[in-house]
C-alpha atoms as a PDB file:
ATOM      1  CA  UNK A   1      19.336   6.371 -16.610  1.00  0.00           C
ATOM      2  CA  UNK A   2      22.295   4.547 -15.624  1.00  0.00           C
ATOM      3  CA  UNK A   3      22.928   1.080 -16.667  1.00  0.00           C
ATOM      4  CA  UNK A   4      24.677  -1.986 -15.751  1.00  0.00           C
ATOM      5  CA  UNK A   5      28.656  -2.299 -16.421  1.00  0.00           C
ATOM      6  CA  UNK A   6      28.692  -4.477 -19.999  1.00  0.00           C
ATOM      7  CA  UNK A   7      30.175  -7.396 -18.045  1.00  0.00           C
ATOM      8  CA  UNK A   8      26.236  -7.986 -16.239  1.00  0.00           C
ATOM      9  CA  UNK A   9      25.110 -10.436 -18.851  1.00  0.00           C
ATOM     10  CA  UNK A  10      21.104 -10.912 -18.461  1.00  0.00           C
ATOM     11  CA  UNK A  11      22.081 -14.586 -19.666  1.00  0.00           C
ATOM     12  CA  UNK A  12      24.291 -15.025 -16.617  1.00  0.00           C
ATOM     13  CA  UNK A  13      22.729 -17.256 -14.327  1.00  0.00           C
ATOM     14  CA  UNK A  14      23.303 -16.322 -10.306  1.00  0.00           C
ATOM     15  CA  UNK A  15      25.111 -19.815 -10.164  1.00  0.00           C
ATOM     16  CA  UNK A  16      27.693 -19.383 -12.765  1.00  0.00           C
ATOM     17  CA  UNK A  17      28.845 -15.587 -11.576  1.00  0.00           C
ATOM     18  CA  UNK A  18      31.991 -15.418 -12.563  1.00  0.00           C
ATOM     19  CA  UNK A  19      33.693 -13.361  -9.971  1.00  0.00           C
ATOM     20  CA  UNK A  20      37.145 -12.726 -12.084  1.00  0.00           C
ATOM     21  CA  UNK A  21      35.222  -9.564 -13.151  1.00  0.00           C
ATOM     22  CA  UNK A  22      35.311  -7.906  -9.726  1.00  0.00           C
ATOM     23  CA  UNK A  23      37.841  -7.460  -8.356  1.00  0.00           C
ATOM     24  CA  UNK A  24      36.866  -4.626  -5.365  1.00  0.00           C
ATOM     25  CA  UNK A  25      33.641  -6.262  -5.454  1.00  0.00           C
ATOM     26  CA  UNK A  26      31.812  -8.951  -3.101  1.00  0.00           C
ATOM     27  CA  UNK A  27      33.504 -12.151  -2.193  1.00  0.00           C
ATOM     28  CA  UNK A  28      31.518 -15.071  -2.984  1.00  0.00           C
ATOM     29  CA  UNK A  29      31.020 -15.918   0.835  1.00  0.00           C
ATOM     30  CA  UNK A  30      29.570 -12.362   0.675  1.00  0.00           C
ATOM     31  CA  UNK A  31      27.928 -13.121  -2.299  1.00  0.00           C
ATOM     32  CA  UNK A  32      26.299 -16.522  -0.748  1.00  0.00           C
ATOM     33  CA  UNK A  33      25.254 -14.732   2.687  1.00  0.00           C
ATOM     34  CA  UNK A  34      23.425 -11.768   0.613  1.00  0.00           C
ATOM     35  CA  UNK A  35      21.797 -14.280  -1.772  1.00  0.00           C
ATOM     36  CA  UNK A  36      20.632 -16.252   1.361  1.00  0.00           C
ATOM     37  CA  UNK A  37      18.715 -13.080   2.815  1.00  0.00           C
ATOM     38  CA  UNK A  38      17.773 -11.840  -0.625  1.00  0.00           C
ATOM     39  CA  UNK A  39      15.542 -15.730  -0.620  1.00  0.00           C
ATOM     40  CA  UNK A  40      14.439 -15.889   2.600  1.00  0.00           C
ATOM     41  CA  UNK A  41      11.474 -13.658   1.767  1.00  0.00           C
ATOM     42  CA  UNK A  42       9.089 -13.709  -1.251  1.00  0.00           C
ATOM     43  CA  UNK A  43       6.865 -10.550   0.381  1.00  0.00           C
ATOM     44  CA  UNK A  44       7.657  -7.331  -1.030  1.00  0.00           C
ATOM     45  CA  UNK A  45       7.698  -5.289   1.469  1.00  0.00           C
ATOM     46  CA  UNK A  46      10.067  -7.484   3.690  1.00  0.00           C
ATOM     47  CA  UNK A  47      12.085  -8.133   0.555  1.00  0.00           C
ATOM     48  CA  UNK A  48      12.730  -4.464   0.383  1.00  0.00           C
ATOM     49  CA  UNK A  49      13.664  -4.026   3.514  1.00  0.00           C
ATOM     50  CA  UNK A  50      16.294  -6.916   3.710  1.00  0.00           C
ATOM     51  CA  UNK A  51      18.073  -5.329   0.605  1.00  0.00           C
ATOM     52  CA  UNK A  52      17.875  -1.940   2.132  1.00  0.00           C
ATOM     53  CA  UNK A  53      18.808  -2.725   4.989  1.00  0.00           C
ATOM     54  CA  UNK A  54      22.247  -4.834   3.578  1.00  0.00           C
ATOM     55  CA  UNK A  55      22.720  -1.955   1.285  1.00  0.00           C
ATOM     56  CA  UNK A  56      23.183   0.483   4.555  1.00  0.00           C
ATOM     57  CA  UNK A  57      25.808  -1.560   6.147  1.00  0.00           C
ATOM     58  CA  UNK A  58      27.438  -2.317   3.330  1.00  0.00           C
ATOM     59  CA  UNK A  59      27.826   1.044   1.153  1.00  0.00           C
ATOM     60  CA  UNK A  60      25.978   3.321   3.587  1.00  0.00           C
ATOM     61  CA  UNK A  61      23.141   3.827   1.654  1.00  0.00           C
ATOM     62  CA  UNK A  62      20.628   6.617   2.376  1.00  0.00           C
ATOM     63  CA  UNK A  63      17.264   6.066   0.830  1.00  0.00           C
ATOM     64  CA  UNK A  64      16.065   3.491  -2.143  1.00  0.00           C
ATOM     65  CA  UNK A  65      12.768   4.243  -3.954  1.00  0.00           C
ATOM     66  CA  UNK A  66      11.898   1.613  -6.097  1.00  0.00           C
ATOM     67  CA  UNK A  67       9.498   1.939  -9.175  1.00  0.00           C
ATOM     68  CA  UNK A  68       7.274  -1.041 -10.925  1.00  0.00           C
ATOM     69  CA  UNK A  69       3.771  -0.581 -12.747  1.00  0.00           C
ATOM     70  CA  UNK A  70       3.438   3.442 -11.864  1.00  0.00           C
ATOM     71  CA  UNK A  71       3.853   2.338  -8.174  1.00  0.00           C
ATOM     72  CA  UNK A  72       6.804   3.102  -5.689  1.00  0.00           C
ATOM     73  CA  UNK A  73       7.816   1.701  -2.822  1.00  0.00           C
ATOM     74  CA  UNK A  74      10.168   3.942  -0.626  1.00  0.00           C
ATOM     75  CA  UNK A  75      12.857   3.029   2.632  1.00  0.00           C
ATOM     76  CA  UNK A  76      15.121   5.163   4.444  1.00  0.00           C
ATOM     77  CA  UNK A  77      15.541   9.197   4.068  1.00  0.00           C
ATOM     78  CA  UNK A  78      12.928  11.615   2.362  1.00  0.00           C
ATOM     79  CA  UNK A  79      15.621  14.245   2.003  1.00  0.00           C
ATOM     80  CA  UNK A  80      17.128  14.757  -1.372  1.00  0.00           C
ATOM     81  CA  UNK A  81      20.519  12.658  -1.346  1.00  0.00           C
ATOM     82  CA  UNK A  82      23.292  14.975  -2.979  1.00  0.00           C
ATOM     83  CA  UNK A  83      24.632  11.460  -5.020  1.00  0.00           C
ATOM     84  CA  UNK A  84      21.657   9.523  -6.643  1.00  0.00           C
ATOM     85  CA  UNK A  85      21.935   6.578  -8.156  1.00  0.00           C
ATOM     86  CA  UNK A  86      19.467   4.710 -10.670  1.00  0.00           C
ATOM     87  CA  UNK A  87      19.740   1.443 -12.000  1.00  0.00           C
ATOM     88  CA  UNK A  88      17.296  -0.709 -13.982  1.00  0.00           C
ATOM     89  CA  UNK A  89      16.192  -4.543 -13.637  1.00  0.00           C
ATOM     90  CA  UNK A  90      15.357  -6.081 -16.881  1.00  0.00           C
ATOM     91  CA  UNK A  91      13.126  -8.852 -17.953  1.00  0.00           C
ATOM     92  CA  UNK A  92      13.086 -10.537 -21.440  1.00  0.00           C
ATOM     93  CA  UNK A  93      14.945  -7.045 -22.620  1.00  0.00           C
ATOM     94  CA  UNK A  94      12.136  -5.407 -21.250  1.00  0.00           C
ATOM     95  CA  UNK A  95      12.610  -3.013 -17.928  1.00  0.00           C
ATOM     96  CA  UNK A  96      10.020  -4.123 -15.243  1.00  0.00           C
ATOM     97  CA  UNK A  97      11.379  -1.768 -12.453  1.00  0.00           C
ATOM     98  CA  UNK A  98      13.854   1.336 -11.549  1.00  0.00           C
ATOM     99  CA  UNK A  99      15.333   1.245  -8.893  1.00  0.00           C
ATOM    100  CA  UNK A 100      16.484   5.105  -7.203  1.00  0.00           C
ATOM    101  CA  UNK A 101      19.610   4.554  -4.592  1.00  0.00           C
ATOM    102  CA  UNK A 102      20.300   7.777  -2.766  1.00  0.00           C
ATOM    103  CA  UNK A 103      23.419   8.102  -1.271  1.00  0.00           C
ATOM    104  CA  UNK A 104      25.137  11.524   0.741  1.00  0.00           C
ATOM    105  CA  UNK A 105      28.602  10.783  -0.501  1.00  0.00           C
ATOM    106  CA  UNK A 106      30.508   9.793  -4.006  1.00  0.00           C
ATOM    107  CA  UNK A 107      31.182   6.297  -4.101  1.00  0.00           C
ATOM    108  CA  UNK A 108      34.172   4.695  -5.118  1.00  0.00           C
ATOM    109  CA  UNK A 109      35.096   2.717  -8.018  1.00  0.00           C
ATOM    110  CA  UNK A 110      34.588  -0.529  -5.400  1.00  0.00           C
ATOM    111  CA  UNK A 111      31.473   0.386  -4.146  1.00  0.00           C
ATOM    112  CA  UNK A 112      30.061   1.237  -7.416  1.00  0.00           C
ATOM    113  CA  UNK A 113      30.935  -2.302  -8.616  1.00  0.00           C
ATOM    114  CA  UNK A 114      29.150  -3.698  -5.548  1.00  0.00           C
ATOM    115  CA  UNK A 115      26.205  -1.263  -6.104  1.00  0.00           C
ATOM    116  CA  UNK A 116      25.509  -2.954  -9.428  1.00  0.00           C
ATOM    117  CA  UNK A 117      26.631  -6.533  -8.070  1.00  0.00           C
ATOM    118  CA  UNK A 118      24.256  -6.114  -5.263  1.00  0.00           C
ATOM    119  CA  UNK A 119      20.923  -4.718  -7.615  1.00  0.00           C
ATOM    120  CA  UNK A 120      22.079  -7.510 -10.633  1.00  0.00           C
ATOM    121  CA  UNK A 121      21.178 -10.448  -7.755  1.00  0.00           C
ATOM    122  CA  UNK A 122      18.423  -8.417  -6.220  1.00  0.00           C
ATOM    123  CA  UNK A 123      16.707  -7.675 -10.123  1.00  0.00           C
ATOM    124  CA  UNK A 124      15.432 -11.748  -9.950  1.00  0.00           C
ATOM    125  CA  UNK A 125      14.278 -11.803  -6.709  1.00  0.00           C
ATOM    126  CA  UNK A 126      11.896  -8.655  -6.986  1.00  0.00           C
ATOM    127  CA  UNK A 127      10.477 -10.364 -10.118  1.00  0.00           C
ATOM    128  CA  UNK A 128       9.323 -12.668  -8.270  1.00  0.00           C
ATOM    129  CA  UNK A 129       8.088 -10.723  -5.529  1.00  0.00           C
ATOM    130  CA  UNK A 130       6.124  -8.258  -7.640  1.00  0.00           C
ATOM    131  CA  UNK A 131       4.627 -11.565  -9.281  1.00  0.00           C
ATOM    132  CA  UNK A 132       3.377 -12.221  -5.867  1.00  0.00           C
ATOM    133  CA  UNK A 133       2.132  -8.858  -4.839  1.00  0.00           C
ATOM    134  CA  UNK A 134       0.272  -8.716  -8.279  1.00  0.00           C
ATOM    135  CA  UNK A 135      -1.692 -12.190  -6.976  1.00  0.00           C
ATOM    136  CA  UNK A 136      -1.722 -11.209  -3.581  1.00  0.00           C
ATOM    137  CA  UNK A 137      -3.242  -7.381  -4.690  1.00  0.00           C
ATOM    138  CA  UNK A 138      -6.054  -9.016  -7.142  1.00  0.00           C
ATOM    139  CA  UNK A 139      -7.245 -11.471  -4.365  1.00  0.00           C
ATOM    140  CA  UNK A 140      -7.515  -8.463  -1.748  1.00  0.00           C
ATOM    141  CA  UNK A 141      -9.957  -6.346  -3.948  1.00  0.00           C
ATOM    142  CA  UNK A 142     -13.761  -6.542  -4.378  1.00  0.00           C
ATOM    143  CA  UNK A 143     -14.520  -7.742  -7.297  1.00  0.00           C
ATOM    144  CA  UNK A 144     -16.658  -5.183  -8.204  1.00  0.00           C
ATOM    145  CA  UNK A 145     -15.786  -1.832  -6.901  1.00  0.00           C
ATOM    146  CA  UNK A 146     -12.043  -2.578  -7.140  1.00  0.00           C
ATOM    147  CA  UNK A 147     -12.058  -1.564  -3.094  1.00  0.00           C
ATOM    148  CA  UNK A 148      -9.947  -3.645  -1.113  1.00  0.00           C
ATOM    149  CA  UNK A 149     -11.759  -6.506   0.803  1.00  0.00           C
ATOM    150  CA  UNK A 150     -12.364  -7.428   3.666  1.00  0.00           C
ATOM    151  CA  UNK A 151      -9.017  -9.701   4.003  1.00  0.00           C
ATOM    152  CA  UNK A 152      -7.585  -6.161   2.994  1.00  0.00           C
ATOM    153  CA  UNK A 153      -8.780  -4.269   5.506  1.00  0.00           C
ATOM    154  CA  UNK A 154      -8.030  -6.735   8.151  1.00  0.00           C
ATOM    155  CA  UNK A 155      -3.817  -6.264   6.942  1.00  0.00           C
ATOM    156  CA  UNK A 156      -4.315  -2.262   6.554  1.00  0.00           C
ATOM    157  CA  UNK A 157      -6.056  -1.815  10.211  1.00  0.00           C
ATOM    158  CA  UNK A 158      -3.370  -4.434  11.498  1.00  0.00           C
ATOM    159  CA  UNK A 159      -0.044  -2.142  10.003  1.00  0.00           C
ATOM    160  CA  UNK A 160      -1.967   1.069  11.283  1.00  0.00           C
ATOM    161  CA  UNK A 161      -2.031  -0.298  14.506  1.00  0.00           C
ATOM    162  CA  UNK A 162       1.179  -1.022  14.814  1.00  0.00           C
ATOM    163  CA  UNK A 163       2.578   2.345  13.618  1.00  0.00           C
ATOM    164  CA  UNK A 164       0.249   3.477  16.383  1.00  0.00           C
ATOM    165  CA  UNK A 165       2.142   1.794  18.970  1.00  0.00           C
ATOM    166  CA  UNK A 166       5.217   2.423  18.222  1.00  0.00           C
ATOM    167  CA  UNK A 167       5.475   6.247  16.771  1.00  0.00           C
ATOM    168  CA  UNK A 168       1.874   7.221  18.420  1.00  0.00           C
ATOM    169  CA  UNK A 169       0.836   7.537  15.068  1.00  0.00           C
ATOM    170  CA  UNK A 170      -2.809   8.829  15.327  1.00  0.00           C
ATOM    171  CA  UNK A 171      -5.865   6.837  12.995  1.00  0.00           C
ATOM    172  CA  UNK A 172      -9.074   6.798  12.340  1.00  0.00           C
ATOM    173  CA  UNK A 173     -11.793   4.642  11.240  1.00  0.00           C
ATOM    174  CA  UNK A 174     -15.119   4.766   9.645  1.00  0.00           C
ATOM    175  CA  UNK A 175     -17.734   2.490   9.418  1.00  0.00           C
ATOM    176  CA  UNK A 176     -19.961   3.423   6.335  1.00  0.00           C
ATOM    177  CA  UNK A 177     -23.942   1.754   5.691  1.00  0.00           C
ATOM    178  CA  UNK A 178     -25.857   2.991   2.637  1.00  0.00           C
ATOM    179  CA  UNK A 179     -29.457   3.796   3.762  1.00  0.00           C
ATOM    180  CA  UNK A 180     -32.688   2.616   1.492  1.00  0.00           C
ATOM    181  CA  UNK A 181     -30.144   0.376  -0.939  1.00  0.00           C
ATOM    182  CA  UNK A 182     -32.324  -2.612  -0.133  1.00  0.00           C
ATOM    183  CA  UNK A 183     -35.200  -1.235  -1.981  1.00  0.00           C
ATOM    184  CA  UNK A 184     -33.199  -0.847  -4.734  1.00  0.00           C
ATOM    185  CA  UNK A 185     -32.238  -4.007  -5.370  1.00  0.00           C
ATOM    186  CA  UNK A 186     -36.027  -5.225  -4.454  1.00  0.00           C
ATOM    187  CA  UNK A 187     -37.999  -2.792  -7.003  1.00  0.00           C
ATOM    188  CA  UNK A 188     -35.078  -2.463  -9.701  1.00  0.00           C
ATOM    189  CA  UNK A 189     -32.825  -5.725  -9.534  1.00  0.00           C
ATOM    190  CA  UNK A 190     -29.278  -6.471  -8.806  1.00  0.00           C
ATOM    191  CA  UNK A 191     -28.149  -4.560 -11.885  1.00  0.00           C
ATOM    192  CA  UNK A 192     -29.268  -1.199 -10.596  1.00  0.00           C
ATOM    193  CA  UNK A 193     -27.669  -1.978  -7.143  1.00  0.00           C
ATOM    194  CA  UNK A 194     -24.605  -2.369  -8.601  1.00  0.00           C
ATOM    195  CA  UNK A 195     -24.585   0.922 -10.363  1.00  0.00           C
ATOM    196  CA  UNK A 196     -25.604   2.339  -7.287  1.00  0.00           C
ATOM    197  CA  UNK A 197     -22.775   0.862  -5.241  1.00  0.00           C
ATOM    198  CA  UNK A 198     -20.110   1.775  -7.880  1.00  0.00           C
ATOM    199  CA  UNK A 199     -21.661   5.506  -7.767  1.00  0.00           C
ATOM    200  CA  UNK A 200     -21.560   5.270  -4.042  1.00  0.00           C
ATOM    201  CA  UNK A 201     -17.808   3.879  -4.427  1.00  0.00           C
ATOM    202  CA  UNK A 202     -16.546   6.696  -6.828  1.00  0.00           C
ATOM    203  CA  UNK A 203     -18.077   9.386  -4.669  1.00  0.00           C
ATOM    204  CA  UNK A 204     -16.691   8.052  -1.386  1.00  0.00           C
ATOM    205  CA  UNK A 205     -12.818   8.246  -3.073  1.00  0.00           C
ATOM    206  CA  UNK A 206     -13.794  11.649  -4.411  1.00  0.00           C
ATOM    207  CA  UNK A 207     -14.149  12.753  -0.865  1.00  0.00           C
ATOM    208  CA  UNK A 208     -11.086  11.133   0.798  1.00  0.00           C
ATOM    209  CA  UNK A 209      -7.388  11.738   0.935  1.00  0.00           C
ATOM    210  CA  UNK A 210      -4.610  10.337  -1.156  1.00  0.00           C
ATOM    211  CA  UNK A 211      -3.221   8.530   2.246  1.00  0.00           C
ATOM    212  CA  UNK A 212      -6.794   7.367   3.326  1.00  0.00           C
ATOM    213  CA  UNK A 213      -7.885   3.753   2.372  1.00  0.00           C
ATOM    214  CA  UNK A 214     -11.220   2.389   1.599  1.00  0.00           C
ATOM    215  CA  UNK A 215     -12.817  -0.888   1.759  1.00  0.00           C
ATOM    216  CA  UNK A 216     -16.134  -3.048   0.581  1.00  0.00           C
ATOM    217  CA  UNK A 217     -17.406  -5.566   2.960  1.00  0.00           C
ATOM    218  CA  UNK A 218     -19.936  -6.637   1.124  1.00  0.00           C
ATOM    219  CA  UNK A 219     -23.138  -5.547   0.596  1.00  0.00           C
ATOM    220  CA  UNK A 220     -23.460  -2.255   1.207  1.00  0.00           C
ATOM    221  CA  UNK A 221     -21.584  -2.298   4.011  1.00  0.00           C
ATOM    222  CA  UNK A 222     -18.099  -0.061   3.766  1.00  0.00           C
ATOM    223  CA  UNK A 223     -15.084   1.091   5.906  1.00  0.00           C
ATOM    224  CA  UNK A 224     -12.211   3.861   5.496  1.00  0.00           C
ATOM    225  CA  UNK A 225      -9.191   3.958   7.627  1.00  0.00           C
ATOM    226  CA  UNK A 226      -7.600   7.476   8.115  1.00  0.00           C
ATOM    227  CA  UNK A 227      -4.262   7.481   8.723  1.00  0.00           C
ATOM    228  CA  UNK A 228      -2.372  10.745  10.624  1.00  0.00           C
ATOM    229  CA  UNK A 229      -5.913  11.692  11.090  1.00  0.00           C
ATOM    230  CA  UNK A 230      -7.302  13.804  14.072  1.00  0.00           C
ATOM    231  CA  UNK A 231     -11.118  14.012  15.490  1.00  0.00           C
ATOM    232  CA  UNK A 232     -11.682  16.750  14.088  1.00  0.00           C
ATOM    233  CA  UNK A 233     -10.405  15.467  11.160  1.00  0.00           C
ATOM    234  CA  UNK A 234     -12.518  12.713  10.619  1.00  0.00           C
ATOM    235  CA  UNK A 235     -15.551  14.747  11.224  1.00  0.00           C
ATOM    236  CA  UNK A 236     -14.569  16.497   8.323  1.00  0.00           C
ATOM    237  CA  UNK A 237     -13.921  14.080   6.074  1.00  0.00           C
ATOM    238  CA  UNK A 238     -17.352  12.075   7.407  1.00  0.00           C
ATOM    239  CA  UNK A 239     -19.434  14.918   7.033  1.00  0.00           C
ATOM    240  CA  UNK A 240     -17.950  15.565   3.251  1.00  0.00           C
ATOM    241  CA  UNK A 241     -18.957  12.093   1.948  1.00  0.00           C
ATOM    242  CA  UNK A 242     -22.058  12.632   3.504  1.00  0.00           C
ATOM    243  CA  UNK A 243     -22.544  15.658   2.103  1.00  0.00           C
ATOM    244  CA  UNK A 244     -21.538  14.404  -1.100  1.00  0.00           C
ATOM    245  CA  UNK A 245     -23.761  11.321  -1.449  1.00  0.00           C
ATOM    246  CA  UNK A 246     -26.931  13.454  -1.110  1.00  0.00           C
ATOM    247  CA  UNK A 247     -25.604  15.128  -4.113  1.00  0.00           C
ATOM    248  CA  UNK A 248     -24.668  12.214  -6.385  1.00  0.00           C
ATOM    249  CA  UNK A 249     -27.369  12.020  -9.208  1.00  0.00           C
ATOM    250  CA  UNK A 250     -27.964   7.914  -9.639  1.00  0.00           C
ATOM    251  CA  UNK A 251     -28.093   7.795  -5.364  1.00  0.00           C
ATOM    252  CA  UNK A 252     -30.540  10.824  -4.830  1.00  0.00           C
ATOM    253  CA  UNK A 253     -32.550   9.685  -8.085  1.00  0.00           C
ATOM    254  CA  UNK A 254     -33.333   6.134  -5.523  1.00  0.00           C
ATOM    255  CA  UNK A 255     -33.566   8.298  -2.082  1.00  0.00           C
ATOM    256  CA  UNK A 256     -29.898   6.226  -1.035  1.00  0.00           C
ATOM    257  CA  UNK A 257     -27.987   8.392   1.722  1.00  0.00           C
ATOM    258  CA  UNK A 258     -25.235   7.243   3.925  1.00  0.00           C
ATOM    259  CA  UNK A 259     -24.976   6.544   7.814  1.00  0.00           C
ATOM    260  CA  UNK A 260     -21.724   5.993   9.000  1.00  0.00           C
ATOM    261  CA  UNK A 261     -20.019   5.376  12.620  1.00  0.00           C
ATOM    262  CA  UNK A 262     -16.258   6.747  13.836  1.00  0.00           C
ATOM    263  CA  UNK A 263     -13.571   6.164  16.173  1.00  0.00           C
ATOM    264  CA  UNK A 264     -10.003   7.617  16.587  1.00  0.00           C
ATOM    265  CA  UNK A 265      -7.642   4.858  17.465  1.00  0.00           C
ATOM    266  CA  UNK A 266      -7.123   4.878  21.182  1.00  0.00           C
ATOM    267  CA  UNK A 267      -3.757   3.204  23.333  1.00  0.00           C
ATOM    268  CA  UNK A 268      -4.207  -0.561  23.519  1.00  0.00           C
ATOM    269  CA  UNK A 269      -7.051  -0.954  20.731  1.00  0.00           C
ATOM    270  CA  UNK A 270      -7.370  -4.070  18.767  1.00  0.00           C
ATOM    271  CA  UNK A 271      -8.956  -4.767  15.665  1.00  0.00           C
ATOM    272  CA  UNK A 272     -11.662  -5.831  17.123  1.00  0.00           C
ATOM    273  CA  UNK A 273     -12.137  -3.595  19.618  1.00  0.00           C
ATOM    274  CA  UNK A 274     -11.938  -0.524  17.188  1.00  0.00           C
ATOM    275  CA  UNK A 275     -13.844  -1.835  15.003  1.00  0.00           C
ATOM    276  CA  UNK A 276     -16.558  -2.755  17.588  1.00  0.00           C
ATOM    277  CA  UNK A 277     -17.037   1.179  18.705  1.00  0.00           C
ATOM    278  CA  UNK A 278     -16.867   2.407  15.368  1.00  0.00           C
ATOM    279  CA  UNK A 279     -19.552  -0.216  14.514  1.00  0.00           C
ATOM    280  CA  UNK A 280     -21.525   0.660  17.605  1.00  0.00           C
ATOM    281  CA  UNK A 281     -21.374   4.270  16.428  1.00  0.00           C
ATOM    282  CA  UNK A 282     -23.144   3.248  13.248  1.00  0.00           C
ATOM    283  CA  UNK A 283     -25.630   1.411  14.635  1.00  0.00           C
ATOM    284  CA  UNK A 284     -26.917   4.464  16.525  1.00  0.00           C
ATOM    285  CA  UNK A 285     -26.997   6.564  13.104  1.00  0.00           C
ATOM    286  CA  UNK A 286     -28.969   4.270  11.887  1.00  0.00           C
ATOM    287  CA  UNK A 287     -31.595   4.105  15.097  1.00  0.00           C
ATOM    288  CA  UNK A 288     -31.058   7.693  14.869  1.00  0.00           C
ATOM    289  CA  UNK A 289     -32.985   7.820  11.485  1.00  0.00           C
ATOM    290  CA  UNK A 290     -30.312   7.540   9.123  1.00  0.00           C
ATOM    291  CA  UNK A 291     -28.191   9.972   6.819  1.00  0.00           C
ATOM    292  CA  UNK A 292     -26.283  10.949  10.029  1.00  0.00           C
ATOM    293  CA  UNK A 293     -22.739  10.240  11.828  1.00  0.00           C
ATOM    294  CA  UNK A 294     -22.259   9.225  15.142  1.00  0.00           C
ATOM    295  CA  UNK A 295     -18.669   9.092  17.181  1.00  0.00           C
ATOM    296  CA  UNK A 296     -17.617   6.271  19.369  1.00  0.00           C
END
């Protein structure tokens, strides 16, 4: 893995840069304009984008995929980039992130030095924004399943939609009810309803897709969004957790099956209004007499 040039002292502070050491590199009008962009932003995903986005006009840049805690976020091409580029940012010694810049062209000695000018001032900032996503991700999740929540959902459904809209990106949703888990936690206590909804969790991921999402309400009340998901498809994957819950030992041992309700995004939906059919749909599985699926 490639390094920073000696000269990138981790005990340099962005205010005393010297820029003596650079001579193809950025100007320091450069240097305040990039720095002003860089801090404009403390959400990841935004972040990101800003520095990808100043890295394509200013050393045509590719892709970037960047690494942190097993995770990676990824901008620009998903075709293999003939000149790759990898670069660490450091914290106490210690690397926190890698950072993958694809490029379709060798870059110069200049551009190289503003490659590594450019990540050096971009390292702090994505400290800082991983910070945040790390508080951000922990208050999004259900405490107990580790699902995201209902504030979760709500940001998911909202960037689904908007893919939808602008690259007709199909989605679907499902609305998920556990039948008989009331009598559960009557006859055998909140304890044993816990175990059942963690059972009920771990068999609902089982059945889904790496690119689907699910979330806890509360309750025993869940949803999954489908993304690049057809009707057909989302039959399939409602029937399978259906399926699958009648087979799950703790939630056949108390009689607990699954109802559930789905929709396929359609041109102008809301949140609400999505979520409204799907919910709909559920509401006749249940009047149905339960364990079923019903489309909306």
């Amino acid at each position: 893995m490639e390094q920073l040039s000696p000269f990138y002292d981790e005990g340099i502070s962005d205010t005393r840069f010297n820029l003596e050491h650079f001579n193809q590199g950025m100007s320091q009008t450069d240097v305040n304009q990039f720095m002003h962009k860089l801090l404009s932003t403390i959400d990841l995903s935004r972040l990101s984008e800003v520095y990808f986005q100043q890295l394509q006009v200013r050393l045509r840049l590719e892709s970037i995929d960047i690494q942190f805690a097993e995770k990676t976020l990824s901008l620009g091409s998903k075709r293999p980039q003939t000149h790759p580029k990898t670069l660490s940012c450091l914290r106490s010694g210690d690397t926190f992130a890698s950072i993958h810049y694809g490029f379709n062209r060798a870059l110069s000695v200049g551009d190289w030095q503003i490659l590594q000018q450019m990540h050096m001032y971009f390292c702090n900032p994505l400290n800082n924004a991983l910070e945040h996503y790390k508080i951000k991700q922990f208050a999004m999740k259900d405490f107990l399943t580790s699902l995201g929540n209902r504030a979760s959902y709500d940001e998911a459904l909202s960037r689904l939609i908007s893919q939808a809209e602008r690259h007709q990106a199909p989605f679907g949703l499902l609305v998920l009810d556990l039948d008989n888990f009331k009598q559960v936690n009557d006859q055998y206590g909140h304890n044993e309803g816990d175990k059942v909804l963690i059972a009920f969790t771990q068999t609902l991921l089982h059945c889904l897709r790496d690119t689907d999402f699910a979330f806890r309400f509360g309750g025993d009340e869940f949803c999954c969004l489908l993304p690049d998901t057809t009707a057909p498809d989302i039959q399939v994957i409602a029937e399978r957790i259906k399926a699958a819950v009648t087979h799950t030992g703790l939630l056949r041992k108390y009689n607990v099956s699954c109802s559930i309700g789905s929709t396929l995004y359609q041109r102008h939906d809301v949140a609400a209004t999505m979520f409204a059919r799907a919910d709909s749909a559920l509401y006749q599985a249940k009047q149905n007499g339960r364990n079923c699926i019903k489309v909306a």
